[in-house]
N, C-alpha and C. Protein backbone atom coordinates (compact mmCIF):
# COMPACT_ATOMS: atom_id res chain seq x y z
N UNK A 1 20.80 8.68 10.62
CA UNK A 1 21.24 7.40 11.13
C UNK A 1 20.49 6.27 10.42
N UNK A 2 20.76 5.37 9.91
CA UNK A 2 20.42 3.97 9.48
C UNK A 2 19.70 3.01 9.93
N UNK A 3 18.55 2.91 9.20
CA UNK A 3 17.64 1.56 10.13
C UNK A 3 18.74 0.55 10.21
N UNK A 4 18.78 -0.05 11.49
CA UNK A 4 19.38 -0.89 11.48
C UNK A 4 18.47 -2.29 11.77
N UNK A 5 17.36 -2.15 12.15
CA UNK A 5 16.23 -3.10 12.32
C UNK A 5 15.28 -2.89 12.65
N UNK A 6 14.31 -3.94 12.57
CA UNK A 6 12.85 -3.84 12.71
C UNK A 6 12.39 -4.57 13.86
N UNK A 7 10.81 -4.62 14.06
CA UNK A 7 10.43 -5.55 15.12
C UNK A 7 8.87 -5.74 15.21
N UNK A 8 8.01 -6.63 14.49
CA UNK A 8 7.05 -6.98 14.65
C UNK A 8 6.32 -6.95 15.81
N UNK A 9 5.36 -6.00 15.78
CA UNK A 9 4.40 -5.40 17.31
C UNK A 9 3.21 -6.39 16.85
N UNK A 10 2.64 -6.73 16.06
CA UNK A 10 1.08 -7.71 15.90
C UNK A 10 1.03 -8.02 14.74
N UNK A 11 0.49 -9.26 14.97
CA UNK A 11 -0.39 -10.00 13.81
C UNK A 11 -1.63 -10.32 13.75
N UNK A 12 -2.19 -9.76 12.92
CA UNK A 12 -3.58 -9.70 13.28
C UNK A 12 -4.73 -9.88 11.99
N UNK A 13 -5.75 -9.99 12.02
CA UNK A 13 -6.86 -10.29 10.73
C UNK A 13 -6.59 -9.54 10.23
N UNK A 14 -6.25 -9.28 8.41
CA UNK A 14 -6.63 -8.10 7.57
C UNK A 14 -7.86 -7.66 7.62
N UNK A 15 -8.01 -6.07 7.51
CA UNK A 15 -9.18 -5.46 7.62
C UNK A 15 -10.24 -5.47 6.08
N UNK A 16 -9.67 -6.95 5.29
CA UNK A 16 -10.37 -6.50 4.17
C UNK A 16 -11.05 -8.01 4.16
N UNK A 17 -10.88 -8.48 5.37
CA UNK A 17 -11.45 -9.93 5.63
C UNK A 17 -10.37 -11.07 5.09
N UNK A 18 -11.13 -12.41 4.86
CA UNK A 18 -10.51 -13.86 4.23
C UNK A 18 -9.97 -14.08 5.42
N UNK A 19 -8.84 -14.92 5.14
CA UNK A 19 -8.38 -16.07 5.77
C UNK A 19 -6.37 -15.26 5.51
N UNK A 20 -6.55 -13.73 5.17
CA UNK A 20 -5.30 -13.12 4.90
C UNK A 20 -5.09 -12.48 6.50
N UNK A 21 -3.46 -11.54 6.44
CA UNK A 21 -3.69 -11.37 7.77
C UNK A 21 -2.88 -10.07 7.80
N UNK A 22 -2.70 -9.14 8.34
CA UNK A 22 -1.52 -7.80 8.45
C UNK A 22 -0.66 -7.58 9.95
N UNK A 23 0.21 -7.47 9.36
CA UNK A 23 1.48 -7.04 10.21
C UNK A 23 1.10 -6.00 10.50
N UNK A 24 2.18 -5.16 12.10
CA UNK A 24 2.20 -4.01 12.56
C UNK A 24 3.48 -4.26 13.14
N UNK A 25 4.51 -3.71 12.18
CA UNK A 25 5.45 -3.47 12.63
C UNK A 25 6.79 -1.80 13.37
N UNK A 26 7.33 -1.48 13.48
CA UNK A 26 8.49 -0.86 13.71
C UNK A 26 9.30 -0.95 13.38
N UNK A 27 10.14 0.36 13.29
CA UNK A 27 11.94 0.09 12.71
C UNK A 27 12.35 0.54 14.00
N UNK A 28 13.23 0.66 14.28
CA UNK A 28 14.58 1.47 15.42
C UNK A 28 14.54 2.96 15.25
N UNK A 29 14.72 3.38 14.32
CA UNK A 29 14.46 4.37 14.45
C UNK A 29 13.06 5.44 13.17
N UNK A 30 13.00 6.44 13.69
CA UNK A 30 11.28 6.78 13.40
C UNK A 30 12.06 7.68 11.87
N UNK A 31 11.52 7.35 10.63
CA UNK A 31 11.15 7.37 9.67
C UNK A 31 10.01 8.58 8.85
N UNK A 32 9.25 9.45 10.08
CA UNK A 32 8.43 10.32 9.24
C UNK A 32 9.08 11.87 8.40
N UNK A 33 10.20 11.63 8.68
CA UNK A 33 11.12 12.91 8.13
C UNK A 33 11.57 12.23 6.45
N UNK A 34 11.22 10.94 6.51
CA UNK A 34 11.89 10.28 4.99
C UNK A 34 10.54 10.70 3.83
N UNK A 35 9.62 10.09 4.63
CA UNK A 35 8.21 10.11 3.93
C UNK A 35 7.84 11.09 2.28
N UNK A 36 8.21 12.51 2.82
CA UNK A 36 8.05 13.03 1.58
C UNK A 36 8.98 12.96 0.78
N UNK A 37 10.22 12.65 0.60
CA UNK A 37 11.66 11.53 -0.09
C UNK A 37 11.06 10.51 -0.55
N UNK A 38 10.35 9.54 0.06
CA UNK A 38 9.84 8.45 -0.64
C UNK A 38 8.88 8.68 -1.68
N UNK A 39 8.11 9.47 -1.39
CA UNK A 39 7.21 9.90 -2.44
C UNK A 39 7.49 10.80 -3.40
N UNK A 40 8.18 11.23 -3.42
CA UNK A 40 8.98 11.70 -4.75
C UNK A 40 9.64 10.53 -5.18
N UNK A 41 10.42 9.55 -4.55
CA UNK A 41 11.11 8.55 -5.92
C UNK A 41 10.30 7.76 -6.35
N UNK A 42 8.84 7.60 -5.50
CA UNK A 42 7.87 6.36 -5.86
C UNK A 42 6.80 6.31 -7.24
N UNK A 43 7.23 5.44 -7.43
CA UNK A 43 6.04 5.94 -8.73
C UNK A 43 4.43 5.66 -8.57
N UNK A 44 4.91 4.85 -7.69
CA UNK A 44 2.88 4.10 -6.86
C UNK A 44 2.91 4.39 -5.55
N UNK A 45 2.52 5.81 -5.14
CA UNK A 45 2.53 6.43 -3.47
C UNK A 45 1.42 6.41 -3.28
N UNK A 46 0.82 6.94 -2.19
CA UNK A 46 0.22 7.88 -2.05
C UNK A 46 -0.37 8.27 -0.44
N UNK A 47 0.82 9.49 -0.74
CA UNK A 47 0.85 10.41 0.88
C UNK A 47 0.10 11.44 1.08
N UNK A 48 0.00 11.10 2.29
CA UNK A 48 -1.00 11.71 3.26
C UNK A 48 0.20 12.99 4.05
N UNK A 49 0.46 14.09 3.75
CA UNK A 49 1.12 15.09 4.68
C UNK A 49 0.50 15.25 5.91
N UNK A 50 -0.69 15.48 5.95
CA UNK A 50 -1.58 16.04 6.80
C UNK A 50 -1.78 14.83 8.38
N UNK A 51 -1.75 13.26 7.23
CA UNK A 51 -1.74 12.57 8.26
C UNK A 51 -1.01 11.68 8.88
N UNK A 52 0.19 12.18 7.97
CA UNK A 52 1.89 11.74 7.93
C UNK A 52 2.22 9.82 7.36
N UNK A 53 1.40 9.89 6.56
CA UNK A 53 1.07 8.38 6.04
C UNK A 53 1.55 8.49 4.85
N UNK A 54 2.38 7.07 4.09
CA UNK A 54 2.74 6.91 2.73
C UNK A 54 2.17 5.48 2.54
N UNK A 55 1.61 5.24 1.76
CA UNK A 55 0.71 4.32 1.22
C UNK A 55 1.43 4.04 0.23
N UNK A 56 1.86 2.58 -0.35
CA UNK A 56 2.57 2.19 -1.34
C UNK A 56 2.22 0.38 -1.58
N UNK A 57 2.97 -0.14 -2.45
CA UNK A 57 2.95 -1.58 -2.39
C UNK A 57 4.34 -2.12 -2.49
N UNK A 58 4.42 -3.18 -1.88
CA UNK A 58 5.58 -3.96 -2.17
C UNK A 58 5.35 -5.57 -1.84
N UNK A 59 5.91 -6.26 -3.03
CA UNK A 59 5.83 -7.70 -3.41
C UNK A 59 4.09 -7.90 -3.71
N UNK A 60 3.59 -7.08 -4.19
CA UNK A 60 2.10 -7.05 -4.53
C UNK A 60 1.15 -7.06 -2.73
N UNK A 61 1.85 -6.41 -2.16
CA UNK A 61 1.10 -6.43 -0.79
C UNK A 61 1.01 -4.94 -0.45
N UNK A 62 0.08 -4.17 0.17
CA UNK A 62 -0.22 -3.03 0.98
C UNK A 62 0.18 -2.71 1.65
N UNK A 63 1.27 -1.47 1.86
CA UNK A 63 2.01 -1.32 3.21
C UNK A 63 1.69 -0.02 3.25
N UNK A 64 1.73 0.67 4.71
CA UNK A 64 1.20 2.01 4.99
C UNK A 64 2.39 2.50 6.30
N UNK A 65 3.54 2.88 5.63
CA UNK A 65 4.34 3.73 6.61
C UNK A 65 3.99 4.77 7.02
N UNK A 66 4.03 5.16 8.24
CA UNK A 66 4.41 6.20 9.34
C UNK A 66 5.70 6.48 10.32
N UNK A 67 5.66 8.14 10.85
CA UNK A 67 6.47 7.79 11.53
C UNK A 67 7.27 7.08 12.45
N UNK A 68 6.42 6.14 12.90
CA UNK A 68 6.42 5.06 13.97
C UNK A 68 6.38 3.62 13.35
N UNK A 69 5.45 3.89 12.72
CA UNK A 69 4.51 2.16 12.41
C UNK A 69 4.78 1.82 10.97
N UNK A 70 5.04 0.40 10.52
CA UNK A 70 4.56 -0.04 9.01
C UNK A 70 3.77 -1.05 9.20
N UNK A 71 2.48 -0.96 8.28
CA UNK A 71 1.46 -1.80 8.42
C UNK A 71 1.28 -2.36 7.28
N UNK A 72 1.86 -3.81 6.97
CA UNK A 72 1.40 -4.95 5.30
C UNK A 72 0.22 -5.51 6.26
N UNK A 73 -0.41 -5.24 4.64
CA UNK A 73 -1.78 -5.70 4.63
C UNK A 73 -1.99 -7.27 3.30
N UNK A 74 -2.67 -7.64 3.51
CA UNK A 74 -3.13 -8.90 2.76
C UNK A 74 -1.92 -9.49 2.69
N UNK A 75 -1.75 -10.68 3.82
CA UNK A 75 -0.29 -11.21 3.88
C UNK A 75 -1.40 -12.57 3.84
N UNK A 76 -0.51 -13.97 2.76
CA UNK A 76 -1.25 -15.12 3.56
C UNK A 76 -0.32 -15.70 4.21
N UNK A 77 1.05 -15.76 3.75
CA UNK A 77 2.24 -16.07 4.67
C UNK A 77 2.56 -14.82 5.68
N UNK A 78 2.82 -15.10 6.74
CA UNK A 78 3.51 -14.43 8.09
C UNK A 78 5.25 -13.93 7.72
N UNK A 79 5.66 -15.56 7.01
CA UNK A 79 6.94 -15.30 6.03
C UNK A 79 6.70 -14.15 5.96
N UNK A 80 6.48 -13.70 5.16
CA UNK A 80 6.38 -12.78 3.60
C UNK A 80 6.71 -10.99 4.29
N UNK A 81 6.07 -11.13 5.68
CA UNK A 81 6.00 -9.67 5.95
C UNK A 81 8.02 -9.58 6.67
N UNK A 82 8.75 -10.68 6.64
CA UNK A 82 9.81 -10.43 7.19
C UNK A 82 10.73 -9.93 5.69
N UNK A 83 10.71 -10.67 5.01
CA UNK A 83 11.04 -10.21 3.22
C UNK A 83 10.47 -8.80 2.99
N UNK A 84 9.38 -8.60 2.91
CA UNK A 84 9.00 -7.12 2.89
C UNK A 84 9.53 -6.09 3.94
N UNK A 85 9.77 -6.31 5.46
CA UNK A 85 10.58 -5.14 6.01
C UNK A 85 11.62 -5.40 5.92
N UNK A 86 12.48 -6.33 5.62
CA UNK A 86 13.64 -6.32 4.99
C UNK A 86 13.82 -5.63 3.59
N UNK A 87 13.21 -5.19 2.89
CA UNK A 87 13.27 -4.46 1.24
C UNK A 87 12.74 -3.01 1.81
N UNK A 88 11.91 -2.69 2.60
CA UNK A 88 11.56 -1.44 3.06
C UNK A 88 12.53 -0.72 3.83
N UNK A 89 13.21 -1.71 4.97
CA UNK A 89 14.70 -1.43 5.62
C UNK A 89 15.83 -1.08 4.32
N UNK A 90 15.93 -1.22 3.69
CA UNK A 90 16.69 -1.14 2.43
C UNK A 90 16.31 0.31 1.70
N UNK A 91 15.38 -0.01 1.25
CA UNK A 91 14.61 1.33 0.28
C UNK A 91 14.94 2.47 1.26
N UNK A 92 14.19 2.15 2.79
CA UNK A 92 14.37 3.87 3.57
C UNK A 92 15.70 4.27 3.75
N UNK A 93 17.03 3.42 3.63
CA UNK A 93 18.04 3.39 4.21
C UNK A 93 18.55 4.27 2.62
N UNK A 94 18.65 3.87 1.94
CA UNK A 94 18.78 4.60 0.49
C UNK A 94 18.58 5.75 0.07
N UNK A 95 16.81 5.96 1.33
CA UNK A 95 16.13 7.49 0.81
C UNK A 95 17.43 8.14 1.55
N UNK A 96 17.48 7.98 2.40
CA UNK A 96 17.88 8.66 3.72
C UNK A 96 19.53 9.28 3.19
N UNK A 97 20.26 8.39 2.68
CA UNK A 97 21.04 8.25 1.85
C UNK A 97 21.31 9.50 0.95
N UNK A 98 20.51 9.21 0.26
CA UNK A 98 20.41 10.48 -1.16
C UNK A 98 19.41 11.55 -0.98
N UNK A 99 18.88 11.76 0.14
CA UNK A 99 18.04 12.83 0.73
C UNK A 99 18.81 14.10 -0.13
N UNK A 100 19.71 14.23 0.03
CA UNK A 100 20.58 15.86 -0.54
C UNK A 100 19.89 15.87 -1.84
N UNK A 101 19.90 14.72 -2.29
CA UNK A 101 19.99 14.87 -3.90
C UNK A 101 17.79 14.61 -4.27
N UNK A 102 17.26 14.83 -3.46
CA UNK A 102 16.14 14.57 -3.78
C UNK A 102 15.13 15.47 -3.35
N UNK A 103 14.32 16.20 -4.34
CA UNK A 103 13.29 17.27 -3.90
C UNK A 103 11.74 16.30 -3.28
N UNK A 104 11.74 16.66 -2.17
CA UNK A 104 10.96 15.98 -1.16
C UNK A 104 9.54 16.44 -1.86
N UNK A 105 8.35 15.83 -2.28
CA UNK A 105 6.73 16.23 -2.64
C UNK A 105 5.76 15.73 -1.50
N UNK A 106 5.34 16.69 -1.25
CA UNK A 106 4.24 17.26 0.02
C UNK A 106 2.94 17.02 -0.39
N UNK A 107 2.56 16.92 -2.07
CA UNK A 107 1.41 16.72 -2.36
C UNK A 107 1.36 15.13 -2.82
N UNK A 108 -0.17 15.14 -2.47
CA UNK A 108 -0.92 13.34 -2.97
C UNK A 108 -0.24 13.25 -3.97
N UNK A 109 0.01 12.31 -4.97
CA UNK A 109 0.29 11.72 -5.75
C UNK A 109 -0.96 10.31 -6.64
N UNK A 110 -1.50 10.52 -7.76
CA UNK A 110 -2.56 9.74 -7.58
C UNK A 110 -2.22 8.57 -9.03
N UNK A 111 -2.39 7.21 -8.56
CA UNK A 111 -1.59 6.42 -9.48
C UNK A 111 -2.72 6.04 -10.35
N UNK A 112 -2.81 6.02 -11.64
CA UNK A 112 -3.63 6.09 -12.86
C UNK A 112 -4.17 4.50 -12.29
N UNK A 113 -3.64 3.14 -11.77
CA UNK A 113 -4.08 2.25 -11.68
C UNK A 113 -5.39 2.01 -10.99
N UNK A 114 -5.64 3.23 -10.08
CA UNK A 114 -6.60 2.97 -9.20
C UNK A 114 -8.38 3.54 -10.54
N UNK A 115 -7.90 4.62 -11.61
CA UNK A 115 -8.39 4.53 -12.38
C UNK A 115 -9.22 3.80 -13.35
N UNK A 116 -8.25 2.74 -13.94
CA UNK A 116 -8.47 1.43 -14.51
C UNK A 116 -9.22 0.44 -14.02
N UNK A 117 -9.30 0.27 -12.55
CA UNK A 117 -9.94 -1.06 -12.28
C UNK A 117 -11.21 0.05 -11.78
N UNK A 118 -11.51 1.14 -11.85
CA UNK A 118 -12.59 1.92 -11.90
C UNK A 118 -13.66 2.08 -12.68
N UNK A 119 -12.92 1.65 -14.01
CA UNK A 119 -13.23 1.30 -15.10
C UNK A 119 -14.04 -0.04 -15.25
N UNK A 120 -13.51 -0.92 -14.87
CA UNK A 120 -13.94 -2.32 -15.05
C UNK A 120 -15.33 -2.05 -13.81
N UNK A 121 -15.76 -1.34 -12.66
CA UNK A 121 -16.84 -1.63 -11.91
C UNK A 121 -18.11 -1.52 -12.26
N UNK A 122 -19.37 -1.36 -11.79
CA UNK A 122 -20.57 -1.76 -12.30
C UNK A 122 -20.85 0.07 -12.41
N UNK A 123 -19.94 0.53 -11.42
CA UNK A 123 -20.50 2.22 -11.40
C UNK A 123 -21.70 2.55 -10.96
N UNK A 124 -22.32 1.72 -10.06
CA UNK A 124 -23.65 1.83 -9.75
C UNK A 124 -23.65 2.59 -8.68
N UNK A 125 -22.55 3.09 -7.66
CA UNK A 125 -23.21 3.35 -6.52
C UNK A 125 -23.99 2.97 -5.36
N UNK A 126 -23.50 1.69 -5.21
CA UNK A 126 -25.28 0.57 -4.71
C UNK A 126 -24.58 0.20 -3.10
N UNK A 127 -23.18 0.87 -2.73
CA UNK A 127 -22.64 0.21 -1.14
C UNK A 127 -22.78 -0.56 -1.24
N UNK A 128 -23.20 -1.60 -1.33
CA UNK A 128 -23.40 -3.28 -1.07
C UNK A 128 -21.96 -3.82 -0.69
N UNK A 129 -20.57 -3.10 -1.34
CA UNK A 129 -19.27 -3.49 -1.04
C UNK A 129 -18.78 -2.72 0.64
N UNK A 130 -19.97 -1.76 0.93
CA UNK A 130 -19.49 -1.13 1.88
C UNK A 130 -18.82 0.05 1.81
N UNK A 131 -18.87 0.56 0.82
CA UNK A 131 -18.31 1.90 0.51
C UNK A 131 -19.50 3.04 -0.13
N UNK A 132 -19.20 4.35 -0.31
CA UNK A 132 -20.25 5.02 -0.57
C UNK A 132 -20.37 5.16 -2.15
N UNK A 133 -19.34 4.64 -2.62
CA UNK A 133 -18.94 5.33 -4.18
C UNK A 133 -17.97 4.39 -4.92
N UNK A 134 -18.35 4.34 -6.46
CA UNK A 134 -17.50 2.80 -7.05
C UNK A 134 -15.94 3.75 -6.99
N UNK A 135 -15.91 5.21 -7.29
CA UNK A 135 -14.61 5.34 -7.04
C UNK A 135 -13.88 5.30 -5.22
N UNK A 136 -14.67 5.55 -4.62
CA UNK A 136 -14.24 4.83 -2.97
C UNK A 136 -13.56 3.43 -3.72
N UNK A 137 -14.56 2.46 -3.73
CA UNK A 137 -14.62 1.39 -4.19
C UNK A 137 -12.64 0.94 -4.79
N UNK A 138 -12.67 1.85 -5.82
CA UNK A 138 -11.58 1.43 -6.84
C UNK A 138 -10.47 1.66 -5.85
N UNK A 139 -10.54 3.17 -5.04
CA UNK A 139 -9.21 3.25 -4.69
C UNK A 139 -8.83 2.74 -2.92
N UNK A 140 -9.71 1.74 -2.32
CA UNK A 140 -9.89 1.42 -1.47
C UNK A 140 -9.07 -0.15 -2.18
N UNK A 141 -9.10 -0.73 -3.53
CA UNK A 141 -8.97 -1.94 -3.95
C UNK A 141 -7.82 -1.77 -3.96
N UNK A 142 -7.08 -0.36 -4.85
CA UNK A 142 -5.91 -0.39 -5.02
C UNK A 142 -5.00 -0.10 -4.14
N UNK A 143 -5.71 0.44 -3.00
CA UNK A 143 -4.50 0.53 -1.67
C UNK A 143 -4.44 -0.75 -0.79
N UNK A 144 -5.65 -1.85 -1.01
CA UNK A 144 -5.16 -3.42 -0.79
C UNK A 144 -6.02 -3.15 0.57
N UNK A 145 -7.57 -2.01 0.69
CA UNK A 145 -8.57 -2.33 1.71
C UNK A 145 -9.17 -2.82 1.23
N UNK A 146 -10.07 -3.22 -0.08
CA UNK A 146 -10.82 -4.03 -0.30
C UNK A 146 -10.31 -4.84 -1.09
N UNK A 147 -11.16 -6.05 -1.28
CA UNK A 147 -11.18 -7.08 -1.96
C UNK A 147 -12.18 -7.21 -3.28
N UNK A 148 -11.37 -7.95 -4.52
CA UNK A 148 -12.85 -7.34 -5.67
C UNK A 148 -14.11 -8.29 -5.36
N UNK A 149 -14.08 -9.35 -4.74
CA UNK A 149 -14.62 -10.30 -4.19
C UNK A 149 -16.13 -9.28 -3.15
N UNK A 150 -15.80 -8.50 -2.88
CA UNK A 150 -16.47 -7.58 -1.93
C UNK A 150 -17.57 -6.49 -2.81
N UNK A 151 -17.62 -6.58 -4.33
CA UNK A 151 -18.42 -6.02 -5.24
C UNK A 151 -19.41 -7.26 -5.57
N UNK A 152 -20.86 -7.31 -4.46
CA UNK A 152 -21.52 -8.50 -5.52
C UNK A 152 -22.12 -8.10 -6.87
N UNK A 153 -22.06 -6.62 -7.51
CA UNK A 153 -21.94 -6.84 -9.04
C UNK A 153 -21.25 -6.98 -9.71
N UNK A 154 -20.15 -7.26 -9.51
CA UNK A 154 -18.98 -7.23 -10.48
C UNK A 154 -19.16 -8.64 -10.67
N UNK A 155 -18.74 -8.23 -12.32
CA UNK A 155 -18.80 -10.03 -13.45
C UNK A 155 -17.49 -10.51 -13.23
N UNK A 156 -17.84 -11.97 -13.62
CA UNK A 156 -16.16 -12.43 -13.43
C UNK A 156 -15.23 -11.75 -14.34
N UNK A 157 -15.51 -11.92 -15.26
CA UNK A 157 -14.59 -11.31 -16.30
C UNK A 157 -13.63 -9.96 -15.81
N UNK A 158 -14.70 -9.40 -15.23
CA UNK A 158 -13.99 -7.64 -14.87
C UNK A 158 -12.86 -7.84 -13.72
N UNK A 159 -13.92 -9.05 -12.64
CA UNK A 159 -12.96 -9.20 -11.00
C UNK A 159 -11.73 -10.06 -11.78
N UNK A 160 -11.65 -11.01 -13.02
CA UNK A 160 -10.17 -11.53 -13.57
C UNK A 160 -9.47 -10.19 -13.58
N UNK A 161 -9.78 -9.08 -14.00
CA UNK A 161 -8.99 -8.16 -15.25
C UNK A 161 -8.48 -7.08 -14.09
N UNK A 162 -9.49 -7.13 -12.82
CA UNK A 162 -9.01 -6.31 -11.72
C UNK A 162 -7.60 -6.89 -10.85
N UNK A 163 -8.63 -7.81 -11.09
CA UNK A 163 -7.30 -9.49 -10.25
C UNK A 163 -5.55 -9.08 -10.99
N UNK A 164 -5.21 -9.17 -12.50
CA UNK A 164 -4.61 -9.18 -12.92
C UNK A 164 -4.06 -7.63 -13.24
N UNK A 165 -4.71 -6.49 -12.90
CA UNK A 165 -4.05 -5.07 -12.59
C UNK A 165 -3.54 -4.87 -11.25
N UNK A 166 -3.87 -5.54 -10.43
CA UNK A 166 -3.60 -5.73 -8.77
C UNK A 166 -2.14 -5.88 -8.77
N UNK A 167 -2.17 -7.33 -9.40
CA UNK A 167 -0.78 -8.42 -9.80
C UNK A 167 0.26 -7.55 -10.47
N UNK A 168 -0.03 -7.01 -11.37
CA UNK A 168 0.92 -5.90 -12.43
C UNK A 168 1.22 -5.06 -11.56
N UNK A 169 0.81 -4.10 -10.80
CA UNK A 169 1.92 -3.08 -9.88
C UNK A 169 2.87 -3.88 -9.70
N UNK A 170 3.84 -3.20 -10.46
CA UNK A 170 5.19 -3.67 -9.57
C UNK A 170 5.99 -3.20 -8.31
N UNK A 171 6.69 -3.87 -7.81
CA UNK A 171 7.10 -3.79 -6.70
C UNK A 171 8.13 -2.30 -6.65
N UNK A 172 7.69 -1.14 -6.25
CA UNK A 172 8.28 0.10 -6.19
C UNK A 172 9.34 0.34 -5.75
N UNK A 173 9.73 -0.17 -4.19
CA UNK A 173 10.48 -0.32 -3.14
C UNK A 173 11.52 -1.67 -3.47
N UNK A 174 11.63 -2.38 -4.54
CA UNK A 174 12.91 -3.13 -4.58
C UNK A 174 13.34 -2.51 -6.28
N UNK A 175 14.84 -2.61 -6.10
CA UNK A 175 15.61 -1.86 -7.32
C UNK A 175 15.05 -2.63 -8.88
């Protein structure tokens, strides 16, 4: 059956701090049977079987579907998260769609980007960002929990070049 709509449950502080903020929304109907469908067409996933979570981006923002719940993260417009479950209402409606024609993947999926800006960190190991490890670090940035702002060693130069690999994911979930 077809999402036919959504419905915003909270708005609330992003958990990666600023002055940004995350949605908690719902569709009509529950979505965790699509999950491993999505992650096979996605090229920037990354699912959780175990904890029935798909982690992705869309319009350069953090969203974390479940069976129940979608959660955008780093929103500064409120706008923005109605445009985004409107393109996610779309995308699941599609999976759902061509399900016959699509071999569903059960395993993580790990996107080389979270790599790269791994690259650019100090590699020290030092928590100071709050994490235990610069690769915590990297792939905590690229799922849109941290902020590069949140590394006080990182040079400007590197937080530009992270800034601008952030920006480059493209949007997975619109055609």
């Amino acid at each position: 059956m077809a999402i036919k709509s959504y419905r915003i449950l909270n708005l609330l502080p992003c958990v990666t701090g600023g002055k940004k903020l995350r949605v908690v929304a719902a569709f009509d109907q529950e979505i965790g049977d699509l999950l491993p469908y999505c992650n096979a067409v996605l090229e920037r996933a990354a699912y959780d079987h175990g904890r029935g979570t798909l982690t992705t981006r869309c319009y350069g923002r953090p969203v974390i579907l479940s069976s129940r719940h979608v959660v955008i993260g780093q929103l500064t417009d409120p706008g923005l998260a109605e445009e985004i479950l409107e393109a996610l209402k779309d995308f699941l409606n599609r999976v759902r769609e061509q399900k016959d024609k699509i071999t569903p993947v059960y395993e993580a999926k790990i996107d080389p980007t979270w790599q790269q800006i791994f690259i650019l960190l100090p590699r020290t190991n030092c928590a100071a960002c709050g994490e235990q490890t610069c690769v915590a670090f990297a792939l905590k940035l690229w799922s849109g929990e941290q902020l590069p702002e949140n590394c006080p060693r990182l040079e400007q130069p590197e937080m530009d070049k992270i800034r601008a690999l952030l920006d480059e994911i493209h949007d997975p979930l619109l055609p």
